[in-house]
C-alpha atoms as a PDB file:
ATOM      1  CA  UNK A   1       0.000   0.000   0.000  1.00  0.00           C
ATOM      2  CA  UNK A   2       1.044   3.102  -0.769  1.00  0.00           C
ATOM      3  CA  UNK A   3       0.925   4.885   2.825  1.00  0.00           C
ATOM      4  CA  UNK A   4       1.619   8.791   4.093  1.00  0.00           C
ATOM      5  CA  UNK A   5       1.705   8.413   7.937  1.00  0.00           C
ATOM      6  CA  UNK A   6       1.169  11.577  10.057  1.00  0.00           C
ATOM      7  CA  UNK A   7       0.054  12.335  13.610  1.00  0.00           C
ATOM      8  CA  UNK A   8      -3.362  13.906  14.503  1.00  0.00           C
ATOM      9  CA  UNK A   9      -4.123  15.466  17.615  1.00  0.00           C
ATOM     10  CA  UNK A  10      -6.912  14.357  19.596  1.00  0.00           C
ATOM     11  CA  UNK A  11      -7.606  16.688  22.746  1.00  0.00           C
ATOM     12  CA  UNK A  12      -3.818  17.570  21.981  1.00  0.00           C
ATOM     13  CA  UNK A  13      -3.061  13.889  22.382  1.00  0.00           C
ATOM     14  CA  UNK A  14      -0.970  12.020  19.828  1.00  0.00           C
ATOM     15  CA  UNK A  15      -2.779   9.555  17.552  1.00  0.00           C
ATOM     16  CA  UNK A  16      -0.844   7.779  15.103  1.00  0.00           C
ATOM     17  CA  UNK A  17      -2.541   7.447  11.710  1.00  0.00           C
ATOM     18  CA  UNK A  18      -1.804   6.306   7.959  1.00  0.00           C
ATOM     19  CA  UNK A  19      -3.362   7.035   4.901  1.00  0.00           C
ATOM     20  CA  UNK A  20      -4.080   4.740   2.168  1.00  0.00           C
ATOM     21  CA  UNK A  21      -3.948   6.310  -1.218  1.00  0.00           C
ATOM     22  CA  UNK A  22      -5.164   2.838  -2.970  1.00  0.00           C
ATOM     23  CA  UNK A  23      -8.058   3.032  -0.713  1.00  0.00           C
ATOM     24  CA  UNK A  24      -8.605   6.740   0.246  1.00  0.00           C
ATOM     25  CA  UNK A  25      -9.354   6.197   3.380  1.00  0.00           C
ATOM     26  CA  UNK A  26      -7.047   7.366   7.100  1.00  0.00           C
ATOM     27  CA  UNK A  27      -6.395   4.542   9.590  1.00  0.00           C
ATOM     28  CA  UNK A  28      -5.693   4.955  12.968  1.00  0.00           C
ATOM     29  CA  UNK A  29      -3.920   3.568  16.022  1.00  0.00           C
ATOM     30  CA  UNK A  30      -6.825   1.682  18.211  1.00  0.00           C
ATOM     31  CA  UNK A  31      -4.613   1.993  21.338  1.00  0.00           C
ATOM     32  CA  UNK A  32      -4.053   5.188  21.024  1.00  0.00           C
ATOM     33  CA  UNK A  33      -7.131   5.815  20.666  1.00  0.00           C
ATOM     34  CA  UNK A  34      -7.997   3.933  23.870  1.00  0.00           C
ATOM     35  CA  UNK A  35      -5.490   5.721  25.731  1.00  0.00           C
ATOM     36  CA  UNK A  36      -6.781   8.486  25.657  1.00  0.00           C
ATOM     37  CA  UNK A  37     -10.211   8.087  25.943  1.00  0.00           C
ATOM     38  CA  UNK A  38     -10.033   5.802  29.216  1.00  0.00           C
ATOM     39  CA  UNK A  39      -6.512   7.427  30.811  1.00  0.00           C
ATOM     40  CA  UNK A  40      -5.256   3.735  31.473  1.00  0.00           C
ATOM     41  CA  UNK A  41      -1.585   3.234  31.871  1.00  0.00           C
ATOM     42  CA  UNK A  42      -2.230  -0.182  29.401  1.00  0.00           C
ATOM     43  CA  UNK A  43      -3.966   0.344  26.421  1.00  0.00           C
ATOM     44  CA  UNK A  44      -2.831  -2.571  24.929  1.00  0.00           C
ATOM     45  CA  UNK A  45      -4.565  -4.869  27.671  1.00  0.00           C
ATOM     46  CA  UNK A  46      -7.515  -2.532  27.887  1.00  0.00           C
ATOM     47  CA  UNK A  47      -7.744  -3.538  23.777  1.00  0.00           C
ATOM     48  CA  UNK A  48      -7.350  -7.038  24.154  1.00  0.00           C
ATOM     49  CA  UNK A  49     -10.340  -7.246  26.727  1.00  0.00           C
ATOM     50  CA  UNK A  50     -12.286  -5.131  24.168  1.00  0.00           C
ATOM     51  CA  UNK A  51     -11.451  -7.617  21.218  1.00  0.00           C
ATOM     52  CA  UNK A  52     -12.978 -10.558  22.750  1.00  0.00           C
ATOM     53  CA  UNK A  53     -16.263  -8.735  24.533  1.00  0.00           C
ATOM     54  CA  UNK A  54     -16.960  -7.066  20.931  1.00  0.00           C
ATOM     55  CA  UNK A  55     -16.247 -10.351  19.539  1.00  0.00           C
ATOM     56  CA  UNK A  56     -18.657 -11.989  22.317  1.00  0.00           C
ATOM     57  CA  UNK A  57     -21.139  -9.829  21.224  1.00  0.00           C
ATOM     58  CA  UNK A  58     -21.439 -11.107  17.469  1.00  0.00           C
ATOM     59  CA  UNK A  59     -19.789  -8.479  15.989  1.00  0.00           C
ATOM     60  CA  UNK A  60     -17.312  -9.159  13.337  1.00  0.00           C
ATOM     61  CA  UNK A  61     -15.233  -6.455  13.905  1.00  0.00           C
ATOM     62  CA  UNK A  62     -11.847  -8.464  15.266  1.00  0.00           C
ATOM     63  CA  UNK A  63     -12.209 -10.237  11.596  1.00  0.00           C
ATOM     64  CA  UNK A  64     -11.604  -7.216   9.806  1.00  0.00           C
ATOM     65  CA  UNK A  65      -8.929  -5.369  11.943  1.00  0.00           C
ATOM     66  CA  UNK A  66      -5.344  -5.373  10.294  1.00  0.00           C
ATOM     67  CA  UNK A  67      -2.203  -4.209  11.668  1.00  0.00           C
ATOM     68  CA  UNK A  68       0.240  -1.558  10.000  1.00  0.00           C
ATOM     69  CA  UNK A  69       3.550  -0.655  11.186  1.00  0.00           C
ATOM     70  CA  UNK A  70       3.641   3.050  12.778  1.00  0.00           C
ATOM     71  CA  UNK A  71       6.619   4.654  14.275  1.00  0.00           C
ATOM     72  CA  UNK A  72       6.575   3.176  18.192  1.00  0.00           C
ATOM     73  CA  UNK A  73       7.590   6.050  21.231  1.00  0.00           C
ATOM     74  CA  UNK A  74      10.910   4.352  20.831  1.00  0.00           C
ATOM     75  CA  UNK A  75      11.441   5.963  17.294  1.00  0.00           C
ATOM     76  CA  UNK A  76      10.907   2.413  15.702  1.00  0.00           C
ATOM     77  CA  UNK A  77       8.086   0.859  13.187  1.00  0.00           C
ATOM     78  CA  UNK A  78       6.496  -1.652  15.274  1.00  0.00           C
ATOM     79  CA  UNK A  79       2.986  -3.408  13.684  1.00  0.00           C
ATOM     80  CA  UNK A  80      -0.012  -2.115  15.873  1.00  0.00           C
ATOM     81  CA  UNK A  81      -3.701  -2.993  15.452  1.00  0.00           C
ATOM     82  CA  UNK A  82      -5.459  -0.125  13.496  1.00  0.00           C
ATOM     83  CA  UNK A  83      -9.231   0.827  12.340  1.00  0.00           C
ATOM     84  CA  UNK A  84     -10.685   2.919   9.927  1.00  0.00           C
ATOM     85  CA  UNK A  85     -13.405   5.654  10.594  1.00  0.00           C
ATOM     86  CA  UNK A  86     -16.126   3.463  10.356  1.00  0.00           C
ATOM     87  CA  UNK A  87     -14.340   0.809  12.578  1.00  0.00           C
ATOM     88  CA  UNK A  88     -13.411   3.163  14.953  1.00  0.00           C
ATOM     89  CA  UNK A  89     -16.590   4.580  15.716  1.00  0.00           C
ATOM     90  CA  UNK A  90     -17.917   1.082  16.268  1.00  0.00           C
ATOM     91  CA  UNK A  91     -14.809   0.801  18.678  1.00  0.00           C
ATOM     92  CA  UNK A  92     -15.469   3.729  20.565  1.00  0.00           C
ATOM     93  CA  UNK A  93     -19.170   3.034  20.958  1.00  0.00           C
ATOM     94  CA  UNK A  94     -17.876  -0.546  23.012  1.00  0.00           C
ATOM     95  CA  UNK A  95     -15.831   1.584  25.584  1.00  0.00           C
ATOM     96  CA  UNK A  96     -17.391   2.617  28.902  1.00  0.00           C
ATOM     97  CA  UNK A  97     -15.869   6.292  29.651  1.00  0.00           C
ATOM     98  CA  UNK A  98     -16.683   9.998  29.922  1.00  0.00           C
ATOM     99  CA  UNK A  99     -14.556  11.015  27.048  1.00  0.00           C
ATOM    100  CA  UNK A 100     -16.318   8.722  24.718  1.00  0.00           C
ATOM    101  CA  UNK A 101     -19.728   9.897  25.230  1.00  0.00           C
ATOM    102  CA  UNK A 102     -19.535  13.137  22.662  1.00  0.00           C
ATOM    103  CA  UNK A 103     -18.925  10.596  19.803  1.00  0.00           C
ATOM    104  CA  UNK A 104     -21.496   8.597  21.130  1.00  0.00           C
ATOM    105  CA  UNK A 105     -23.812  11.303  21.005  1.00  0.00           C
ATOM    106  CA  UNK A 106     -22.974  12.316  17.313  1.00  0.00           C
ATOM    107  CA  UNK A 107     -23.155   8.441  16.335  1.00  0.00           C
ATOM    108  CA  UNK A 108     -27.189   8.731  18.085  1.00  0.00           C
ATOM    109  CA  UNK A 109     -27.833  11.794  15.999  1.00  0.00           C
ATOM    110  CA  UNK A 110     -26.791  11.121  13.000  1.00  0.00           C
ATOM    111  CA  UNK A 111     -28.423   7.875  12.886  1.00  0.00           C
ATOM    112  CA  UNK A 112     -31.088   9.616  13.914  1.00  0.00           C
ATOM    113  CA  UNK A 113     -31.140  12.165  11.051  1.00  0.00           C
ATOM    114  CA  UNK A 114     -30.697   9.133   8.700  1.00  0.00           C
ATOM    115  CA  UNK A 115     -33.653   7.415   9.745  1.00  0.00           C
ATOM    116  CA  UNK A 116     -35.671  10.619   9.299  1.00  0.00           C
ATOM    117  CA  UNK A 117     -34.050  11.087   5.401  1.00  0.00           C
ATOM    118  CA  UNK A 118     -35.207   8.580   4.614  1.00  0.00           C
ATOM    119  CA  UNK A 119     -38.473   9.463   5.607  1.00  0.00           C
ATOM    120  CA  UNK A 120     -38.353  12.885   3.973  1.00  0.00           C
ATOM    121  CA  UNK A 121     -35.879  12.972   1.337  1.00  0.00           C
ATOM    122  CA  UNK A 122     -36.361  16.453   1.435  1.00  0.00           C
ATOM    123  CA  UNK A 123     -34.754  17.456   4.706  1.00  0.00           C
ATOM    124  CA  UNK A 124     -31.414  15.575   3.082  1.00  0.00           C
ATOM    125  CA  UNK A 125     -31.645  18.187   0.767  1.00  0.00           C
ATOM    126  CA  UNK A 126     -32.241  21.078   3.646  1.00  0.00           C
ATOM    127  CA  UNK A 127     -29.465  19.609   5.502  1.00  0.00           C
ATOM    128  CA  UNK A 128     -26.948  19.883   2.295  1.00  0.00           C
ATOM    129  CA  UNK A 129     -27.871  23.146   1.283  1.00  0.00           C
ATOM    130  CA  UNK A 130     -27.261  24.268   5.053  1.00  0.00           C
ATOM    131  CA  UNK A 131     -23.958  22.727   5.403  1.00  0.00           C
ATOM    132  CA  UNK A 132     -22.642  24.082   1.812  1.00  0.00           C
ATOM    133  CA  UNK A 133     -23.813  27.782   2.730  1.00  0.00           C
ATOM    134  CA  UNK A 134     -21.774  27.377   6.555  1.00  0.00           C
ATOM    135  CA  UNK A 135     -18.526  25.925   4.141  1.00  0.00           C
ATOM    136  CA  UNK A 136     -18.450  29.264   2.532  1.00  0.00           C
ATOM    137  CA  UNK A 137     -19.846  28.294  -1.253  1.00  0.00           C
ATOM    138  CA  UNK A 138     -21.996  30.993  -3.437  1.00  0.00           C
ATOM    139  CA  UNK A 139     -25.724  30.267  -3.958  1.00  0.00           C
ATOM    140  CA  UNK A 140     -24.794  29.705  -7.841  1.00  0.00           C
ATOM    141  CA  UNK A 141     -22.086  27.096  -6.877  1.00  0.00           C
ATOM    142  CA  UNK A 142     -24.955  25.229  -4.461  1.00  0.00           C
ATOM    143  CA  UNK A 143     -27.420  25.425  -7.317  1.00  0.00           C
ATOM    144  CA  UNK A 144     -24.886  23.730  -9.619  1.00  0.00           C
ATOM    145  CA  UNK A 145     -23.792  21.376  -6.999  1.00  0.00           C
ATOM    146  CA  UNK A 146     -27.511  20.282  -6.326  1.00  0.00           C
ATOM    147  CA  UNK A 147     -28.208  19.969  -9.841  1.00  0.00           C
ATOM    148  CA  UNK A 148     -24.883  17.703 -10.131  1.00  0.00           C
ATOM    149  CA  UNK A 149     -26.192  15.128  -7.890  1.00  0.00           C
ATOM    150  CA  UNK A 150     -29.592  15.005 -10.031  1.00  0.00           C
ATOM    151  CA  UNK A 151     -27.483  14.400 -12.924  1.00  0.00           C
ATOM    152  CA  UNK A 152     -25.471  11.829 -11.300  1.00  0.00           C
ATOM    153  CA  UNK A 153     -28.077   9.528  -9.742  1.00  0.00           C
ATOM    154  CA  UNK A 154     -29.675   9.642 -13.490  1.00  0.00           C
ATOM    155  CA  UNK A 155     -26.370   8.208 -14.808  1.00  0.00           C
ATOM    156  CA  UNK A 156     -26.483   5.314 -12.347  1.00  0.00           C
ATOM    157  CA  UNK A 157     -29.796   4.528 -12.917  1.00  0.00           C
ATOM    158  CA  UNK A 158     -29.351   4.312 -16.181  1.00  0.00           C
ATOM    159  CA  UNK A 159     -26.247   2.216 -15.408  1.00  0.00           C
ATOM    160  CA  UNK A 160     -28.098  -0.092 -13.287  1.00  0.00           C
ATOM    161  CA  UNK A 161     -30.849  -0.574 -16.558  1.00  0.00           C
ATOM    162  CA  UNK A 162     -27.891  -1.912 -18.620  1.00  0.00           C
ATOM    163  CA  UNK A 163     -26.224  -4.310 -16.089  1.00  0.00           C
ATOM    164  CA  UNK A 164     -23.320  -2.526 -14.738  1.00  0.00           C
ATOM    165  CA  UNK A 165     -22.582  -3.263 -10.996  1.00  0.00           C
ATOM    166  CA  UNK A 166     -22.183  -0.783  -8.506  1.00  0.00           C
ATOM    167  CA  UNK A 167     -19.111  -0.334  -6.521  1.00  0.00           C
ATOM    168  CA  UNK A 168     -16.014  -1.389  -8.727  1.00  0.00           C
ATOM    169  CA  UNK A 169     -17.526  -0.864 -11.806  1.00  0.00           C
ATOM    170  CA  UNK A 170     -18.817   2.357 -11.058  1.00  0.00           C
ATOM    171  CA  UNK A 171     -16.095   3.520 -10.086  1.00  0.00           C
ATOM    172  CA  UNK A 172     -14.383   2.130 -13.383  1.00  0.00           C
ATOM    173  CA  UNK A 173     -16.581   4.042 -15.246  1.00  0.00           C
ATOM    174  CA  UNK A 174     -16.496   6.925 -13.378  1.00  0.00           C
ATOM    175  CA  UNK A 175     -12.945   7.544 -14.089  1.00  0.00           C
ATOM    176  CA  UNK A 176     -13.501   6.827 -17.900  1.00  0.00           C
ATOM    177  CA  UNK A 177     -15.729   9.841 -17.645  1.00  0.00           C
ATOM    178  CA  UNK A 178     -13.061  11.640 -16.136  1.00  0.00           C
ATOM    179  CA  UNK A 179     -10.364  11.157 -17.935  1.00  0.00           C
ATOM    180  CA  UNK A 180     -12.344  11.968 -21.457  1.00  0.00           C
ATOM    181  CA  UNK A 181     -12.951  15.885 -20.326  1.00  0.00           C
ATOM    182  CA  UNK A 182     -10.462  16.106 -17.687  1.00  0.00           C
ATOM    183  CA  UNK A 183      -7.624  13.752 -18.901  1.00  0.00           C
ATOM    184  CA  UNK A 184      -7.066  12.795 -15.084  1.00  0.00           C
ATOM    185  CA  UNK A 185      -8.791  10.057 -13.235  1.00  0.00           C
ATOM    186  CA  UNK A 186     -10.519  10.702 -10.489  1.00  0.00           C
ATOM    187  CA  UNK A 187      -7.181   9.935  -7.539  1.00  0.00           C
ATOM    188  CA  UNK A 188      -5.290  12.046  -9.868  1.00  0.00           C
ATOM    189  CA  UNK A 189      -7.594  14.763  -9.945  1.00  0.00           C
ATOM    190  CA  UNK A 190      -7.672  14.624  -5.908  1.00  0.00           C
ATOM    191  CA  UNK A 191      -4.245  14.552  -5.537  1.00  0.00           C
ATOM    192  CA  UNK A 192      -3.453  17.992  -8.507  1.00  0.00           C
ATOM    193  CA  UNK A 193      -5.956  19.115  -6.456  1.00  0.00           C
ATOM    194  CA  UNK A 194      -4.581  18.622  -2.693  1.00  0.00           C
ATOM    195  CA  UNK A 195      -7.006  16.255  -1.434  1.00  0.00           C
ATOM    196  CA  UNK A 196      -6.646  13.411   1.058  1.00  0.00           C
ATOM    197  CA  UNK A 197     -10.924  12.689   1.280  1.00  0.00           C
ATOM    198  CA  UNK A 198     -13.551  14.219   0.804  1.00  0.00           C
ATOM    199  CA  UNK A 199     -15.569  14.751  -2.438  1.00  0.00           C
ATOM    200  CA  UNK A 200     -14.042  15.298  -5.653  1.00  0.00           C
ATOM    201  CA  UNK A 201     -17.074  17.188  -6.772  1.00  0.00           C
ATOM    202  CA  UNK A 202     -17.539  19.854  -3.684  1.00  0.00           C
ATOM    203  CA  UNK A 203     -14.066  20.941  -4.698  1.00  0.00           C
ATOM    204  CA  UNK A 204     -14.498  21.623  -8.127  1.00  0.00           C
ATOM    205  CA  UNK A 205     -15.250  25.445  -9.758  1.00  0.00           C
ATOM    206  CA  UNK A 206     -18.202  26.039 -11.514  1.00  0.00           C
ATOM    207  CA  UNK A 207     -16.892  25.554 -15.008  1.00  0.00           C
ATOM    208  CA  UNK A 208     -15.222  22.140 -13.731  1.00  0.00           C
ATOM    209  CA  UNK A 209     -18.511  21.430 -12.169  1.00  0.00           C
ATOM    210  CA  UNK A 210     -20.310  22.353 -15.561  1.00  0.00           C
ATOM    211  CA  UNK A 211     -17.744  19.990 -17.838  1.00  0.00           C
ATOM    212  CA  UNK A 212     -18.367  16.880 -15.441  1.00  0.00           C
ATOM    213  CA  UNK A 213     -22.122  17.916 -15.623  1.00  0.00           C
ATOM    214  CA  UNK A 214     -21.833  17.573 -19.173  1.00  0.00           C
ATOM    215  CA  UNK A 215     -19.926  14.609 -19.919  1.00  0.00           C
ATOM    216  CA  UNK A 216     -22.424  12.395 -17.130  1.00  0.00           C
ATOM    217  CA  UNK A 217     -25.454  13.958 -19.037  1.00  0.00           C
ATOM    218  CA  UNK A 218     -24.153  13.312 -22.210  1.00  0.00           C
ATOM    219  CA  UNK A 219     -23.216   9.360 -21.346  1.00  0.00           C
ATOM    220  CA  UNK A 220     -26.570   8.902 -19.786  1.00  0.00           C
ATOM    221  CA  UNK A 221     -27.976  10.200 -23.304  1.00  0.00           C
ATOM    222  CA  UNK A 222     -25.639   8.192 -25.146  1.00  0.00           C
ATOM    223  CA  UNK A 223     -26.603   5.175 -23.163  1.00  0.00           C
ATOM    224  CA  UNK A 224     -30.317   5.634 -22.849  1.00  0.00           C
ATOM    225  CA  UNK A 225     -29.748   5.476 -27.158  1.00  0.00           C
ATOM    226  CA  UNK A 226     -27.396   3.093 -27.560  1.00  0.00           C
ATOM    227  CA  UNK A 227     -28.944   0.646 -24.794  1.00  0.00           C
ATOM    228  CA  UNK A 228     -25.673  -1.172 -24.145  1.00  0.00           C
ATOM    229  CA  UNK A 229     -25.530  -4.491 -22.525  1.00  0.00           C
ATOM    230  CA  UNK A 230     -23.298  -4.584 -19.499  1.00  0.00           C
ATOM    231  CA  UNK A 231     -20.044  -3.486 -18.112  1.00  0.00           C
ATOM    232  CA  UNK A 232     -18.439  -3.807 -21.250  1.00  0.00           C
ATOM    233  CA  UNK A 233     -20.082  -1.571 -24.059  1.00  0.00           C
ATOM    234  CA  UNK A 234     -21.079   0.714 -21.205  1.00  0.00           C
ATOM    235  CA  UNK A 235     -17.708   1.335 -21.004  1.00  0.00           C
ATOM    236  CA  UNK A 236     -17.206   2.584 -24.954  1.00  0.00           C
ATOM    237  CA  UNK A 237     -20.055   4.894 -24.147  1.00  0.00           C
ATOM    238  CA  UNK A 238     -18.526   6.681 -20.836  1.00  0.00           C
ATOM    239  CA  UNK A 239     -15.371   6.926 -22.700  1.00  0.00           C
ATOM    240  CA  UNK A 240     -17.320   8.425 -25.622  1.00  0.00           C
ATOM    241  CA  UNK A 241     -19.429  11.319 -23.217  1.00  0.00           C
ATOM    242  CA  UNK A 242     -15.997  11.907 -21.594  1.00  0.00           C
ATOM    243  CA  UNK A 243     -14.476  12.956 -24.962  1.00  0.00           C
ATOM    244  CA  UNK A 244     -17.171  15.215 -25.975  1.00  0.00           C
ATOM    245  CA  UNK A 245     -17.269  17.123 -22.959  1.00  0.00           C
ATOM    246  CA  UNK A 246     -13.422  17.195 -23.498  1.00  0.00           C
ATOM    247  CA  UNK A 247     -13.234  18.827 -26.596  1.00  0.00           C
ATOM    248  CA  UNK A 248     -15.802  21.352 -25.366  1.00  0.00           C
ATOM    249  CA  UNK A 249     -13.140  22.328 -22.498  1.00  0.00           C
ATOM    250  CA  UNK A 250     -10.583  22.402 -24.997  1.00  0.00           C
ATOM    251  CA  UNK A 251     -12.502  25.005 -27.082  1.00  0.00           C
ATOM    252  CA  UNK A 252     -13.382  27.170 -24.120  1.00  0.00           C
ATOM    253  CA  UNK A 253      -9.649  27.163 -23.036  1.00  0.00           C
ATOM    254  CA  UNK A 254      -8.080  27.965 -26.546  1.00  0.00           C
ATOM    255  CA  UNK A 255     -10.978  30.643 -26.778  1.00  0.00           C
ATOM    256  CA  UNK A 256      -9.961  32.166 -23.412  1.00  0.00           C
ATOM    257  CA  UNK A 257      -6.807  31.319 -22.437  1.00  0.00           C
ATOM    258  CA  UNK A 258      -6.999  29.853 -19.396  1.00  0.00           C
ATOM    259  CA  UNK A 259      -7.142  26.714 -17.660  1.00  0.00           C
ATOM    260  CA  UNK A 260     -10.270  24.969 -16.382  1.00  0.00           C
ATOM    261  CA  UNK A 261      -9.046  21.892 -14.363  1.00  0.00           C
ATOM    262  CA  UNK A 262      -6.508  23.875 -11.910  1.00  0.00           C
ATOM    263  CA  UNK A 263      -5.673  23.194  -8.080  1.00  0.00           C
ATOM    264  CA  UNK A 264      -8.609  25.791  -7.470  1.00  0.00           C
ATOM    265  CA  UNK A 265     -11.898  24.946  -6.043  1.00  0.00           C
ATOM    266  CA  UNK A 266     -15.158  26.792  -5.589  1.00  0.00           C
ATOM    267  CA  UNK A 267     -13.756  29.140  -2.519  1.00  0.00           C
ATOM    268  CA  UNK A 268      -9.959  29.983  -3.867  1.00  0.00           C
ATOM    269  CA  UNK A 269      -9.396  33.082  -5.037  1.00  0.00           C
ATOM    270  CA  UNK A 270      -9.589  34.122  -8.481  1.00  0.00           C
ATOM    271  CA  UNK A 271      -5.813  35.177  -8.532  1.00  0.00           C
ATOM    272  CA  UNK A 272      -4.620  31.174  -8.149  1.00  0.00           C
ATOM    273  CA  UNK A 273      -6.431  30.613 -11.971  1.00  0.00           C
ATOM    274  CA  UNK A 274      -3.698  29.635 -14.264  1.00  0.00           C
ATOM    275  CA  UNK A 275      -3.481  30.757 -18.075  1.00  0.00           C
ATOM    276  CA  UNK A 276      -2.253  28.271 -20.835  1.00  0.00           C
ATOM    277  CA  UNK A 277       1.226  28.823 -21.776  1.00  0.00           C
ATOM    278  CA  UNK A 278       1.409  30.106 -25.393  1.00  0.00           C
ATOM    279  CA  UNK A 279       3.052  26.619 -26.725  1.00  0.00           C
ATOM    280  CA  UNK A 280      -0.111  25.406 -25.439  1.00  0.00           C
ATOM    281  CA  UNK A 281      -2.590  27.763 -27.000  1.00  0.00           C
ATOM    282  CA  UNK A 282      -0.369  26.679 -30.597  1.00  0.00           C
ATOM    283  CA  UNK A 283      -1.278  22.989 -30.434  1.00  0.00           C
ATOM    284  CA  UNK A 284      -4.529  23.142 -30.143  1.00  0.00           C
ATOM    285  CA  UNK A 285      -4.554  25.119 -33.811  1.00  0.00           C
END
């Protein structure tokens, strides 16, 4: 795995974490973890109890726990238990202490907001419009973003029609899409763009946000007329919406001279906007 450890601080306590570029996703130190949130002098005991009472309890947990070797107090890469978010949560819910009850809170109200999305798929809605106005992003950037996600779930649908699977081959596709209009797959467009998580899309500008908008409308089209049959021929057709979104952001950035997929996002400043280099602007004549 290709791995980038670093240290977070956790109520200015150390916690030792790693992040997995193959899998975009952080792991962290369990007993670390523990250490802090129950002040014992033996974490690594405290976590072996754990391990068998979640394990007593049905949960499958232990199964999926690996181990990764993090730099030890003694300055040396020892292997050590570790979780990811998801696992962790599930970790901290099992241990009986003060500290942990914030997290359990947040665990009760999310769920909680979950149950009632589903519900009202509305309030999902309220609750992402709300959270995208306290991040900072312009009205016209929500309305885009919003109108994204339409355009997205109408791709997968019609995905699902013609046989593709979700997960891997999504994901497959996904990138095909990506790399027609923005010749960068979706890990390389998170790392020009700085990212460790989050979502590719909530850090795109508007014109970046317009392009992918394009290219997903334009394979769902494509699709819905070609009616392909399975992973396969679905694949020819993301390819093909990629490309015609791509030469549209070719034309806009010979027209204008600048750049649409830059290291910007919706709230950088306009000065970090890059212009094409004049050997550029040449080749696409």
């Amino acid at each position: 795995m290709n791995q980038y450890e670093a240290v977070k601080l956790f109520n200015e306590k150390r916690v030792r974490t790693s992040w997995n570029e193959d899998e975009q996703k952080w792991y962290f130190s369990i007993v670390d973890v523990v250490r802090i949130l129950t002040g014992t002098d033996n974490p690594r005991r405290y976590w072996s109890d754990l391990k068998r009472k979640i394990s007593e309890e049905g949960s499958e947990l232990y199964a999926k726990i690996v181990q990764l070797k993090m730099t030890a107090e003694d300055g040396k890469q020892r292997l050590t238990d570790v979780a990811d978010t998801e696992q962790l949560l599930r970790i901290i819910q099992s241990i009986p202490s003060p500290k942990a009850e914030p997290f359990k809170q947040w665990l009760a109200r999310v769920g909680s907001e979950r149950i009632e999305e589903i519900a009202d798929p509305e309030m999902a809605i309220n609750r992402a419009l709300l959270t995208y106005r306290r991040k900072g992003y312009s009205e016209a950037w929500i309305n885009q973003r919003l109108k994204s996600i339409e355009i997205r779930k109408l791709l997968t649908d019609e995905w699902t029609r013609s046989g593709v699977s979700e997960g891997r081959e999504y994901a497959i596709l996904t990138d095909e899409i990506y790399k027609g209009w923005s010749d960068l797959t979706a890990k390389e467009y998170k790392r020009f763009k700085g990212m460790k998580q989050g979502n590719l899309r909530d850090n795109m500008t508007n014109m970046e946000l317009v392009l992918n908008m394009l290219a997903e409308a334009t394979t769902t089209e494509l699709s819905q007329v070609k009616n392909p049959d399975g992973f396969v021929e679905s694949r020819k057709i993301a390819q093909e919406g990629g490309r015609i979104a791509g030469n549209t952001r070719r034309e806009i950035e010979e027209k204008t001279g600048r750049r649409i997929v830059t290291p910007r996002n919706a709230a950088s400043p306009p000065e970090l906007e890059e212009t094409l280099p004049s050997s550029d602007l040449e080749k696409e004549d």
